[in-house]
C-alpha atoms as a PDB file:
ATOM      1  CA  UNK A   1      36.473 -26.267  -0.349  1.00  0.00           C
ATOM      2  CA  UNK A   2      34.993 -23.209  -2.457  1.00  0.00           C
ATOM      3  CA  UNK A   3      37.671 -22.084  -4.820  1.00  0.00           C
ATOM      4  CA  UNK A   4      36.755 -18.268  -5.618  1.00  0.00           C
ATOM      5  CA  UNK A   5      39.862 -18.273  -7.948  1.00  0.00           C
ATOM      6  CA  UNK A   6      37.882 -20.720 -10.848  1.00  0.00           C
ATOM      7  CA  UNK A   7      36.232 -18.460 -13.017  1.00  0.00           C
ATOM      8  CA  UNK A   8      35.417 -20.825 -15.872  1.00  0.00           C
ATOM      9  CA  UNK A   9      31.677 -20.261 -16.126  1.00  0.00           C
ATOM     10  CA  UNK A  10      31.215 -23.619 -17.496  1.00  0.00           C
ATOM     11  CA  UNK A  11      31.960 -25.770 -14.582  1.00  0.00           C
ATOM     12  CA  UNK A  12      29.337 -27.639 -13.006  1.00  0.00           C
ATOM     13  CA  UNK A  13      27.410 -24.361 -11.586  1.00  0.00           C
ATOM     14  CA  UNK A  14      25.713 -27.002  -8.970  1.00  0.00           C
ATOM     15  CA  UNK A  15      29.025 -28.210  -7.075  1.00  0.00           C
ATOM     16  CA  UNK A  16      30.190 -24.571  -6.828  1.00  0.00           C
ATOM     17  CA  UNK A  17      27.508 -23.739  -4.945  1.00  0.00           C
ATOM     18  CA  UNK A  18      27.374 -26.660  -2.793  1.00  0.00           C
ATOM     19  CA  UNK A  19      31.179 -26.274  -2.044  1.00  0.00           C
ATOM     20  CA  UNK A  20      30.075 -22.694  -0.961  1.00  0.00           C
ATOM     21  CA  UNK A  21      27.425 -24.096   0.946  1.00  0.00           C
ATOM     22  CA  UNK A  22      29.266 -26.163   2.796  1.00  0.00           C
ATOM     23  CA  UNK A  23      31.394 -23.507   3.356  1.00  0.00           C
ATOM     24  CA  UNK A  24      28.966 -20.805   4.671  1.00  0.00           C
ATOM     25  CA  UNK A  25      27.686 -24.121   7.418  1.00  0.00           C
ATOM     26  CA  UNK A  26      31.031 -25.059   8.323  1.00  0.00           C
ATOM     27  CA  UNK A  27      32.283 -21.985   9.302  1.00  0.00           C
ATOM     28  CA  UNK A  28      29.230 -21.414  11.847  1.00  0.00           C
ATOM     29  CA  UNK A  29      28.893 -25.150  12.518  1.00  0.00           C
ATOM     30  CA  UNK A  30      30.993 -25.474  15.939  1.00  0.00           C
ATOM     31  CA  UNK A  31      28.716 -22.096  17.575  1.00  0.00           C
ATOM     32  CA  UNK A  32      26.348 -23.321  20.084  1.00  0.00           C
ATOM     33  CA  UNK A  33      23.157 -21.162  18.784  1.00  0.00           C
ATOM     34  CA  UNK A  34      23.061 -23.404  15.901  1.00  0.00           C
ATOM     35  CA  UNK A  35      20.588 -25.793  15.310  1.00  0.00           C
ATOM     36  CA  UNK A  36      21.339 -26.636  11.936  1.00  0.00           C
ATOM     37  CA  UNK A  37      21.714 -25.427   8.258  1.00  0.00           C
ATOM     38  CA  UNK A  38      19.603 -26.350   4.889  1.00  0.00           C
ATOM     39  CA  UNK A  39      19.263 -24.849   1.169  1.00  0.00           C
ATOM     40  CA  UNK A  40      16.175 -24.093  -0.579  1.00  0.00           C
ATOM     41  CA  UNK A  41      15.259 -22.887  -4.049  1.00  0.00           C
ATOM     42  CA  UNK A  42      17.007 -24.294  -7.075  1.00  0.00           C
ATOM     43  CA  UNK A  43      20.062 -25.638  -5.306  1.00  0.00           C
ATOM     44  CA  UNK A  44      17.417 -28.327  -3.372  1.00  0.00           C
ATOM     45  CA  UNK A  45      15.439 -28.790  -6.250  1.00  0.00           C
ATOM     46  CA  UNK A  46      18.461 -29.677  -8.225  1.00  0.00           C
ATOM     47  CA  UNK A  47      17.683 -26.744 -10.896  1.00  0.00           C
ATOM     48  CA  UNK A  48      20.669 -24.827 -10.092  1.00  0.00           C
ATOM     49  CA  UNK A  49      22.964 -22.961 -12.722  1.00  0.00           C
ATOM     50  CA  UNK A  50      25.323 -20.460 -13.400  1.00  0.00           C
ATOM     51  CA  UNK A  51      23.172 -17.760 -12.363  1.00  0.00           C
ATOM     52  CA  UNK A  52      21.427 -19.649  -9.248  1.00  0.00           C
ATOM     53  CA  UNK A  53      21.197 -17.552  -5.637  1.00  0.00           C
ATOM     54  CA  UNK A  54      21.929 -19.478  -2.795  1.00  0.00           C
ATOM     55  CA  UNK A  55      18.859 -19.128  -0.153  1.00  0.00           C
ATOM     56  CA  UNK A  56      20.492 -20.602   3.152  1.00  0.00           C
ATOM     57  CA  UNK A  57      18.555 -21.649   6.017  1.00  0.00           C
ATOM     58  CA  UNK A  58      19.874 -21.142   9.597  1.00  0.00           C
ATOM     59  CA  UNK A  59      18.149 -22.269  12.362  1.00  0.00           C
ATOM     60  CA  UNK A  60      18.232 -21.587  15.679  1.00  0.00           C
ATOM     61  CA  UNK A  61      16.914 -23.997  18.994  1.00  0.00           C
ATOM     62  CA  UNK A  62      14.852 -21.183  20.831  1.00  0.00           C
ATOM     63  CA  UNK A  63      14.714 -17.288  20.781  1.00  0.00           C
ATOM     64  CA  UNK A  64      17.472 -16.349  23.105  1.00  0.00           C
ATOM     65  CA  UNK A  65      20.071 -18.932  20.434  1.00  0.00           C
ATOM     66  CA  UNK A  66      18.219 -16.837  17.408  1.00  0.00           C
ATOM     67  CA  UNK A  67      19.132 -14.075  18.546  1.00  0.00           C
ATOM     68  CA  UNK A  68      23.097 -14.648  19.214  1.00  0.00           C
ATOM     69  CA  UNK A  69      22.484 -16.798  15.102  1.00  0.00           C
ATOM     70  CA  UNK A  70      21.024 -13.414  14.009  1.00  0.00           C
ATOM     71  CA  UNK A  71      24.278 -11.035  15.306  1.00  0.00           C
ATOM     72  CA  UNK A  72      26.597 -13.725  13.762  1.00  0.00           C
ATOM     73  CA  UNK A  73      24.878 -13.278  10.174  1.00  0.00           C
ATOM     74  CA  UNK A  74      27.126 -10.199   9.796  1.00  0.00           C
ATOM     75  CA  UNK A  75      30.218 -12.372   9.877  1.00  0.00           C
ATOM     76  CA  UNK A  76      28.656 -15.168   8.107  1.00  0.00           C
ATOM     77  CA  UNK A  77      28.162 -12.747   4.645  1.00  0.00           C
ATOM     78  CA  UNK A  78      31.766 -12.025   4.764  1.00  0.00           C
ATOM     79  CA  UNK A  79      32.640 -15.333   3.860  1.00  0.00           C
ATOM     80  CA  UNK A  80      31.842 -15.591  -0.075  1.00  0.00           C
ATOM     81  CA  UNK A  81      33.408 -12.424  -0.179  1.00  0.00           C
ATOM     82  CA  UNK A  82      32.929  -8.464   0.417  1.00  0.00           C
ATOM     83  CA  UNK A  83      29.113  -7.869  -0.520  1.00  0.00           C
ATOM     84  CA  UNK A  84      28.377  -4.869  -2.916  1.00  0.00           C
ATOM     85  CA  UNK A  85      25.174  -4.283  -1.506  1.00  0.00           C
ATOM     86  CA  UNK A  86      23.069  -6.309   1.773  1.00  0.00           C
ATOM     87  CA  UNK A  87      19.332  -5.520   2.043  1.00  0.00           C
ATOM     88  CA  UNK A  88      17.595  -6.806   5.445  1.00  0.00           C
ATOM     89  CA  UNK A  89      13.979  -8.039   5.251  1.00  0.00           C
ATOM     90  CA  UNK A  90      11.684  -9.528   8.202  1.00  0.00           C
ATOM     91  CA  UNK A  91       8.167 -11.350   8.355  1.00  0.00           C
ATOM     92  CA  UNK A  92       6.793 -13.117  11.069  1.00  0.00           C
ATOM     93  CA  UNK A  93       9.353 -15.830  12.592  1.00  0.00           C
ATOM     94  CA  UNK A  94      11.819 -14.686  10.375  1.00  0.00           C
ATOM     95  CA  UNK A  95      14.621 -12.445   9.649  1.00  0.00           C
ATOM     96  CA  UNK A  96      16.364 -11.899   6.641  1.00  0.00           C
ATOM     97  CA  UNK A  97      19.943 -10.410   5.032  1.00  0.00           C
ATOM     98  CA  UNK A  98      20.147 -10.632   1.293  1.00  0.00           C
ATOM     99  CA  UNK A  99      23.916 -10.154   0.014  1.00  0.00           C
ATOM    100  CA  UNK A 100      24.941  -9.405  -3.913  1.00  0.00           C
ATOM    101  CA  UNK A 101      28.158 -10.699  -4.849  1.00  0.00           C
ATOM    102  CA  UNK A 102      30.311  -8.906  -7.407  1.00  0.00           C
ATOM    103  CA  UNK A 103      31.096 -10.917 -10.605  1.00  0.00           C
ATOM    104  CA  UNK A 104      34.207 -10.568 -10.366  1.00  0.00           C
ATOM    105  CA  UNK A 105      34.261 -12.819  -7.643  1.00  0.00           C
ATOM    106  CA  UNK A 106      31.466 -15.083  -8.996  1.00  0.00           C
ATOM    107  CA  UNK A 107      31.304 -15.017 -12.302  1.00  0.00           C
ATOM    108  CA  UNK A 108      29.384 -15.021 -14.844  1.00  0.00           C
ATOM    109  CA  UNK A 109      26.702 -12.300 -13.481  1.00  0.00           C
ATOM    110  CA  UNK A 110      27.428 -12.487  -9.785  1.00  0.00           C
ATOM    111  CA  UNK A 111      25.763 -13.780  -6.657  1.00  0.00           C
ATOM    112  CA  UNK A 112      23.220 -13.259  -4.465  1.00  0.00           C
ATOM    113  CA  UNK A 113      23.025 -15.120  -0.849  1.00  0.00           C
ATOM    114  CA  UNK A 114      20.148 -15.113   1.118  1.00  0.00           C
ATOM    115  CA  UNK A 115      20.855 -15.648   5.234  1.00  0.00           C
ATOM    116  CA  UNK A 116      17.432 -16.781   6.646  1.00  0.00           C
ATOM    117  CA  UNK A 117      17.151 -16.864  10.343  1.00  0.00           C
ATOM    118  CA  UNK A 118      14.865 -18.413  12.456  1.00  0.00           C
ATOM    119  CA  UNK A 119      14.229 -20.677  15.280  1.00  0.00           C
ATOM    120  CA  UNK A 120      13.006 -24.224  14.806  1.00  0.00           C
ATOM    121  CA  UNK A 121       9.596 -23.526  15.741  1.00  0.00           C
ATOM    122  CA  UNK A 122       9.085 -20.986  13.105  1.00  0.00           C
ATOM    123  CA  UNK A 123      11.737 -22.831  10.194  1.00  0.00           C
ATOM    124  CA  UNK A 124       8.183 -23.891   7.876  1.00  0.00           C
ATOM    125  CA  UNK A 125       8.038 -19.508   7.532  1.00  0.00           C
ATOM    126  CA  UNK A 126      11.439 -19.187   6.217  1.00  0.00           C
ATOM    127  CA  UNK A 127      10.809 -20.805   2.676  1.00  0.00           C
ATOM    128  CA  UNK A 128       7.254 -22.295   2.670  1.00  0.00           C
ATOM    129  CA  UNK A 129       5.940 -24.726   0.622  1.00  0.00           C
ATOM    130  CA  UNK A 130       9.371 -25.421  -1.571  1.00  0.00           C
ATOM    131  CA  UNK A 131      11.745 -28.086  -1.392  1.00  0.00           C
ATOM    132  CA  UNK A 132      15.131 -27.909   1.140  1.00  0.00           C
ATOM    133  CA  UNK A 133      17.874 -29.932   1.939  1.00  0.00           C
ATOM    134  CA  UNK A 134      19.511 -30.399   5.065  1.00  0.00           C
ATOM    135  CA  UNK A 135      22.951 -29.310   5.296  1.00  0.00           C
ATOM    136  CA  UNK A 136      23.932 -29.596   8.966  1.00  0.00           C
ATOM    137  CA  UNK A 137      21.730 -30.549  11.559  1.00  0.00           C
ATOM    138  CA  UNK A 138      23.309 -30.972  15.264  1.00  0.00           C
ATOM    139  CA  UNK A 139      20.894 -33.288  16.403  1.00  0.00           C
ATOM    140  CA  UNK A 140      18.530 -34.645  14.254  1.00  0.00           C
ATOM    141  CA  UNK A 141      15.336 -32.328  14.803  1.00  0.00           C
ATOM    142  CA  UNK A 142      15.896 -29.821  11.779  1.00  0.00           C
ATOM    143  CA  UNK A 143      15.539 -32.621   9.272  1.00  0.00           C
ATOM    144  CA  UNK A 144      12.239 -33.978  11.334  1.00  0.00           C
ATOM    145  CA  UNK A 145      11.195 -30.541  11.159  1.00  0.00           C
ATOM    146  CA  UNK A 146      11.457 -30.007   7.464  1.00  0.00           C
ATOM    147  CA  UNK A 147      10.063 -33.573   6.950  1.00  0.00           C
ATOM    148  CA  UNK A 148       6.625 -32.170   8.635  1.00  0.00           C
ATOM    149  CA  UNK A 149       6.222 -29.510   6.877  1.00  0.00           C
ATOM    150  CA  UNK A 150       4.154 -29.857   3.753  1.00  0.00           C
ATOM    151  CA  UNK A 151       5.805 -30.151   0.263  1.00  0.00           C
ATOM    152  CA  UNK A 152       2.637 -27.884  -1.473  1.00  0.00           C
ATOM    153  CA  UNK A 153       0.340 -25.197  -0.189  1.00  0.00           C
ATOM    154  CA  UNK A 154      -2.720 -25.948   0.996  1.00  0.00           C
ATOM    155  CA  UNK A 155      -5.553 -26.679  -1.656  1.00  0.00           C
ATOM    156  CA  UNK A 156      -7.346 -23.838   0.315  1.00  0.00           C
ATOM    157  CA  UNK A 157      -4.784 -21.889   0.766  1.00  0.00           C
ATOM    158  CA  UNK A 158      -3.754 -22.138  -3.390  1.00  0.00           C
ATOM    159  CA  UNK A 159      -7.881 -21.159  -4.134  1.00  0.00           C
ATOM    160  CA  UNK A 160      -7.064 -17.967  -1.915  1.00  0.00           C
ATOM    161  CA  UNK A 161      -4.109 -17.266  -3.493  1.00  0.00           C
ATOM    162  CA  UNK A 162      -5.962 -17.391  -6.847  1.00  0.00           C
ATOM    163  CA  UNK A 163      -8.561 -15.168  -5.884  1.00  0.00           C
ATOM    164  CA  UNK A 164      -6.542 -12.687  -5.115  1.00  0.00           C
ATOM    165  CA  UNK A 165      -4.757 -12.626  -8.175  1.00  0.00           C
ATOM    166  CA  UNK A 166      -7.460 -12.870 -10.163  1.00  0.00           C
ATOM    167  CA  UNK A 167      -9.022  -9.793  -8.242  1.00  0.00           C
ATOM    168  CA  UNK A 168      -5.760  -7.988  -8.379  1.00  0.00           C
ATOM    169  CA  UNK A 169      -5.348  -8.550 -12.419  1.00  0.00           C
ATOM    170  CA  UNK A 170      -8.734  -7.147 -13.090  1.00  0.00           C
ATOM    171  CA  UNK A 171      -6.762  -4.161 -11.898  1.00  0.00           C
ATOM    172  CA  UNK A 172      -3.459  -4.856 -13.700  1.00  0.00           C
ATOM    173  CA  UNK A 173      -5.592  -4.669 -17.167  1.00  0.00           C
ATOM    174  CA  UNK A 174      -7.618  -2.156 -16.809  1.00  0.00           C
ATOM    175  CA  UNK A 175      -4.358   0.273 -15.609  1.00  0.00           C
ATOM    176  CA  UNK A 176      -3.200  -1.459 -19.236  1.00  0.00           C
ATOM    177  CA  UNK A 177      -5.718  -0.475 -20.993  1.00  0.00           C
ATOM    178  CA  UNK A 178      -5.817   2.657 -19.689  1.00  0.00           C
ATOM    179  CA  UNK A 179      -2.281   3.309 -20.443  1.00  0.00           C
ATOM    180  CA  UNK A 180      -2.479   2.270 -24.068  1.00  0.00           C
ATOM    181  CA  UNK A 181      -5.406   4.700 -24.897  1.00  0.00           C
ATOM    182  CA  UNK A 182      -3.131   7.311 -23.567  1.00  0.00           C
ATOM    183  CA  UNK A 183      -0.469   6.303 -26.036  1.00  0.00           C
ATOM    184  CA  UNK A 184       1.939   6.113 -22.697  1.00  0.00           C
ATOM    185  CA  UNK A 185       3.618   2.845 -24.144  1.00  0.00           C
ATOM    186  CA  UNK A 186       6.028   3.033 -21.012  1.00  0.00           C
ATOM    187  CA  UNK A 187       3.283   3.038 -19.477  1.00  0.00           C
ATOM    188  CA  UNK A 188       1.626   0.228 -20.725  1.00  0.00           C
ATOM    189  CA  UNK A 189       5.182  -1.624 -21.024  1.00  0.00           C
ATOM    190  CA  UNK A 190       5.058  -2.025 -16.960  1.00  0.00           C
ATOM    191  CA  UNK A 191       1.380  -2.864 -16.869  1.00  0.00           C
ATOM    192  CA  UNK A 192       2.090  -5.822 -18.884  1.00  0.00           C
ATOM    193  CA  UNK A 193       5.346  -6.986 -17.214  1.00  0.00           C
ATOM    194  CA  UNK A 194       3.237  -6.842 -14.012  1.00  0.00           C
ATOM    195  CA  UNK A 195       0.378  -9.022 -15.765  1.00  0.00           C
ATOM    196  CA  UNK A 196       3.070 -11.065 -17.034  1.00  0.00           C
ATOM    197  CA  UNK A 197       4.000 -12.159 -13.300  1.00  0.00           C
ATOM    198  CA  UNK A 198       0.462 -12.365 -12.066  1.00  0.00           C
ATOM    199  CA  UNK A 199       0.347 -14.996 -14.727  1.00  0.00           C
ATOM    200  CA  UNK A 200       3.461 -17.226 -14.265  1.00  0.00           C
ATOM    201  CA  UNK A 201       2.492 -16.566 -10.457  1.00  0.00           C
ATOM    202  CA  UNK A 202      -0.785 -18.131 -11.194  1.00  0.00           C
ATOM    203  CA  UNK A 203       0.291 -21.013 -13.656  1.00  0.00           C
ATOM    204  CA  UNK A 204       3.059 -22.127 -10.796  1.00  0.00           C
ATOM    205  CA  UNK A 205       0.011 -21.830  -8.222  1.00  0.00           C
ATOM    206  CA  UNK A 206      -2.052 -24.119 -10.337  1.00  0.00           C
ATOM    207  CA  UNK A 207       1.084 -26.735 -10.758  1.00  0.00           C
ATOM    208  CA  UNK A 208       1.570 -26.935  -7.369  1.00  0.00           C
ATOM    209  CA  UNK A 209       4.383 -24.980  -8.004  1.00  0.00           C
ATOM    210  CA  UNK A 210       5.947 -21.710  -6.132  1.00  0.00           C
ATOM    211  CA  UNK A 211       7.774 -18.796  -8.172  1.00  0.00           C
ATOM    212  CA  UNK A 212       8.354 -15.233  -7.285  1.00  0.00           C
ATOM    213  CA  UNK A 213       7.851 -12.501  -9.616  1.00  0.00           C
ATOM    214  CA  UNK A 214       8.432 -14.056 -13.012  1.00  0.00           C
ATOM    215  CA  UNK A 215      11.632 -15.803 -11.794  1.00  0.00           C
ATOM    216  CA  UNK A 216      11.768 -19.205 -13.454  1.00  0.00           C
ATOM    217  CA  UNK A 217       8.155 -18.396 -15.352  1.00  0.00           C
ATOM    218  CA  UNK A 218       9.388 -21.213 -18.293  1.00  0.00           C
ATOM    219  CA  UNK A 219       8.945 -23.806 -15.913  1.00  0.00           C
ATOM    220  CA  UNK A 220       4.979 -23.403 -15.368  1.00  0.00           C
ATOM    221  CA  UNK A 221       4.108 -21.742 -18.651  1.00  0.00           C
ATOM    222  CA  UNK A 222       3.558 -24.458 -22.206  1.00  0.00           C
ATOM    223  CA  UNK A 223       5.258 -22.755 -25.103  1.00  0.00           C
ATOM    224  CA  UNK A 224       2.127 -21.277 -26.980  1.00  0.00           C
ATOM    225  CA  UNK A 225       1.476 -19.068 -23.206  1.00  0.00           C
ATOM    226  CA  UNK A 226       5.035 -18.770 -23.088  1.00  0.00           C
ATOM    227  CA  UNK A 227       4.855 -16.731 -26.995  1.00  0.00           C
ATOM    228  CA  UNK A 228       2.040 -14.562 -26.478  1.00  0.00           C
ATOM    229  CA  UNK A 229       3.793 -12.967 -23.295  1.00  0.00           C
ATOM    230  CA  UNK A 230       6.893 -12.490 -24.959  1.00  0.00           C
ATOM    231  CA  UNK A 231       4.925 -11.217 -28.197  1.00  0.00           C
ATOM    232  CA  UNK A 232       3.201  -8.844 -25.882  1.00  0.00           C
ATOM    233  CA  UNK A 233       6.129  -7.811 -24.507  1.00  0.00           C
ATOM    234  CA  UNK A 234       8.499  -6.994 -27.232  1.00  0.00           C
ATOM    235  CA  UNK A 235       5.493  -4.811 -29.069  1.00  0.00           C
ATOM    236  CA  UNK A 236       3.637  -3.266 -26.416  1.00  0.00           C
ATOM    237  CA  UNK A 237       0.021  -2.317 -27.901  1.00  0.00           C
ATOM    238  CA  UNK A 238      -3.463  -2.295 -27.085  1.00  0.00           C
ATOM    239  CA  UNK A 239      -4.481  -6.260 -28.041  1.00  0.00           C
ATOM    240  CA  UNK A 240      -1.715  -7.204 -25.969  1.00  0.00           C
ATOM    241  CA  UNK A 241      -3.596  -6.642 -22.825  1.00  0.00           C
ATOM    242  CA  UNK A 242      -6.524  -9.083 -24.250  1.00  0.00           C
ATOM    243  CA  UNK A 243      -3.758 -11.675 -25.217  1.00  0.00           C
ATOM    244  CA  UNK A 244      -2.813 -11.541 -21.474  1.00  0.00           C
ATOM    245  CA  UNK A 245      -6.334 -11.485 -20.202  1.00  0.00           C
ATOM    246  CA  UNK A 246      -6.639 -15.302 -22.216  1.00  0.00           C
ATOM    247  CA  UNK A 247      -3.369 -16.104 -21.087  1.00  0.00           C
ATOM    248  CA  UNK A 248      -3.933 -15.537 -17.655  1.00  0.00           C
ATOM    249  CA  UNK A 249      -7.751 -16.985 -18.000  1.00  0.00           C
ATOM    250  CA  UNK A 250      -6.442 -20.174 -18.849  1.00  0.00           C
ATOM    251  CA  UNK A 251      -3.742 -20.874 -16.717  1.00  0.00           C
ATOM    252  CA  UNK A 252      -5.572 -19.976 -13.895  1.00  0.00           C
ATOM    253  CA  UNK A 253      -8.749 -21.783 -14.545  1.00  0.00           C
ATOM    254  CA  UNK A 254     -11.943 -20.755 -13.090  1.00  0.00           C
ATOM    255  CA  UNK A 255     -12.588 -18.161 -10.616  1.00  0.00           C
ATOM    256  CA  UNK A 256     -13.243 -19.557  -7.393  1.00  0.00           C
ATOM    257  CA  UNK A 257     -16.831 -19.268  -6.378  1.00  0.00           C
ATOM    258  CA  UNK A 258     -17.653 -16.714  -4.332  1.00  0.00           C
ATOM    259  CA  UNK A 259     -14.250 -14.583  -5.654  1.00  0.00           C
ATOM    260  CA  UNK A 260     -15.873 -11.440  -5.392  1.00  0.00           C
ATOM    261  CA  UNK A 261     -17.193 -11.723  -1.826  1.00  0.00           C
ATOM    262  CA  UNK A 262     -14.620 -10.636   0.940  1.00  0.00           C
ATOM    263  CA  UNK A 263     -15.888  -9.602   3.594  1.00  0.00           C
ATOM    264  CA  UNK A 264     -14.549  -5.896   2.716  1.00  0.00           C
ATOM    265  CA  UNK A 265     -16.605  -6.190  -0.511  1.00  0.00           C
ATOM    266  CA  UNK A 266     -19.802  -7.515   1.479  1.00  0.00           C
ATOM    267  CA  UNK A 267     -19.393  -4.362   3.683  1.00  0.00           C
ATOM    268  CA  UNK A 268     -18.985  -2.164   0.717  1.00  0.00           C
ATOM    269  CA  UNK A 269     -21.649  -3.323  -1.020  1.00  0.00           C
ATOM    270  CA  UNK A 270     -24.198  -3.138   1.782  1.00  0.00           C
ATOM    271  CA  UNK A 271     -23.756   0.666   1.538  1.00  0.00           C
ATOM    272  CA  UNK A 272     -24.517   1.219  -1.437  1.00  0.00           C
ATOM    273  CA  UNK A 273     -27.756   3.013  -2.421  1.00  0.00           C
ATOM    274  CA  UNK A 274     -29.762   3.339  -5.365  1.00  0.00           C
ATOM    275  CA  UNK A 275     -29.192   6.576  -7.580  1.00  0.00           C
ATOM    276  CA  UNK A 276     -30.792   9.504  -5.963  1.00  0.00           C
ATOM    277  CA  UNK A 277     -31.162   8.176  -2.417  1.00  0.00           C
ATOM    278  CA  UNK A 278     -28.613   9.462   0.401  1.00  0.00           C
ATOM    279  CA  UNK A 279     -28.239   7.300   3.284  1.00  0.00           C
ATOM    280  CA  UNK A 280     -29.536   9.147   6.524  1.00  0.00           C
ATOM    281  CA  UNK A 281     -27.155  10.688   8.809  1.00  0.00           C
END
C-alpha cells in the first residue's frame, strides 16, 4: 500500500511508485470498462528515480467501455492526492490527463501522473515504440496486445523521423545564427536549447531509442557530445551554433537520400523560374 506519509527521499524511488501503481489499478480494477492496466517510461524500463513520472496505461475493451474508463479518470487522479494543476491532451486513439503532484505530498520535487486512455485496438498509440509492463489485465489480451506491438520504430519510419529533423535543424541554426549576430543572447540561448533537443532526439532515434524533448538526453549522448552541449549552453556565443551543427552531424549520421525531396518541396521547386521570367497568368 502507497504510504504518502514517508518522505525520506532516499528510499527505493522504484517501489514507491510501484506501490502507487498498484494503487491507482486497484482502485479501478473491479469496474467493468476495464480491460487492464500497464506502466511505461522509466518505471518499465527499470530507470526509475526520485524524480520519475508515472505514465499509466488504461485500457478499455471497445469504445462504448472507453468511454465510461475516460469519465472515471477524474476520480482516478484523486487518488495520489489533490493535483495542483491537470492538463488534457488527445491524438488519434487516445486521450490523455496529465496531473502534477505537489511535493509536499511527493517529495523531493513532486509528481507528475499521466492517465492514458484507450481501447485495446488503439493501446500500440498510447506509448509507441517504448517498453510497458502489465499491471492488471482481466483476461489475458492486454499483455498479447503489448507483446505484438513492436519494441523499436520502424527502420523506415526512424529514416523519416531523421529527415525531418535534419530539415527542421537547418532551421534551428540558422534562427541561431541569426540571433547571435544580433547580439540577442536570449535569443540565441533558446535557439540552442532547441538544437540541443533536436540532437538528443536524434542520437535516441539512431539508438533505437525514444526520448522527448531532452528528457533523459545522457542516456543517448557519449560524454565528449554530452560537453560541447553543455559548453554551448552555459556561454551562449556565436561558435556554439557550429559546435552543435557537428554535434548533431554526427549523431545523426548521414542524411537520408533523397532528404530534400518531399513532395511539398518537388511542388515548390517546379515553380520556380529563372531570374527575369514571370510565369504566365
Amino acid at each position: 500500500m502507497y504510504d504518502a506519509s514517508v518522505k525520506d527521499p532516499a528510499e527505493d524511488s522504484a517501489a514507491r511508485l510501484d506501490s502507487l501503481v498498484d494503487l491507482l489499478a486497484g482502485s479501478i480494477a473491479d469496474r467493468p470498462f476495464l480491460e487492464g492496466v500497464f506502466v511505461g517510461g522509466s518505471l518499465a524500463a527499470a530507470r526509475a528515480d526520485a524524480f520519475s513520472d508515472i505514465d499509466l496505461g488504461l485500457v478499455a475493451p471497445d469504445e462504448r467501455n472507453e468511454r465510461a474508463l475516460w469519465r472515471a479518470v477524474v476520480t482516478l487522479a484523486a487518488v495520489p492526492g489533490v493535483p495542483q494543476r491537470t492538463l488534457e491532451r488527445a491524438w488519434p486513439g487516445v486521450r490523455m490527463l496529465a496531473c502534477l503532484y505537489s511535493a509536499a505530498d511527493h517529495p523531493p520535487l513532486g509528481l507528475e501522473v499521466d492517465l492514458l486512455v484507450s481501447t485495446l485496438a488503439n493501446v500500440g498509440a498510447q506509448m509507441p515504440d517504448g517498453p510497458s509492463r502489465v499491471v492488471f489485465d482481466r483476461s489475458g489480451r492486454l499483455a498479447a496486445a503489448l507483446a505484438a506491438l513492436p519494441a523499436a520504430p520502424p527502420a523506415k519510419e526512424v529514416e523519416e523521423q531523421v529527415r525531418s529533423r535534419a530539415a527542421w535543424f537547418d532551421f534551428l541554426e540558422h534562427d541561431a545564427r541569426v540571433a547571435a549576430a544580433r547580439g540577442d543572447l536570449l535569443g540565441l540561448a533558446v535557439q540552442l536549447g532547441r538544437m540541443a533537443e533536436a540532437i538528443a532526439e536524434s542520437a535516441a532515434l539512431r539508438s533505437g531509442g525514444l526520448t522527448f524533448g531532452a528528457k533523459r538526453a545522457g542516456l543517448w549522448l557519449r560524454s565528449p557530445e554530452t560537453e560541447t552541449v553543455l559548453d554551448a549552453m552555459r556561454e551562449p556565443r556565436a561558435a556554439s551554433v557550429s559546435a552543435l551543427r557537428q554535434v548533431f552531424d554526427r549523431v545523426s549520421g548521414p542524411r537520408p537520400t533523397g532528404w530534400t525531396e518531399s513532395a511539398v518541396q518537388r511542388a515548390l521547386l517546379q515553380r520556380i523560374r529563372p531570374p527575369g521570367r514571370l510565369p504566365r497568368t
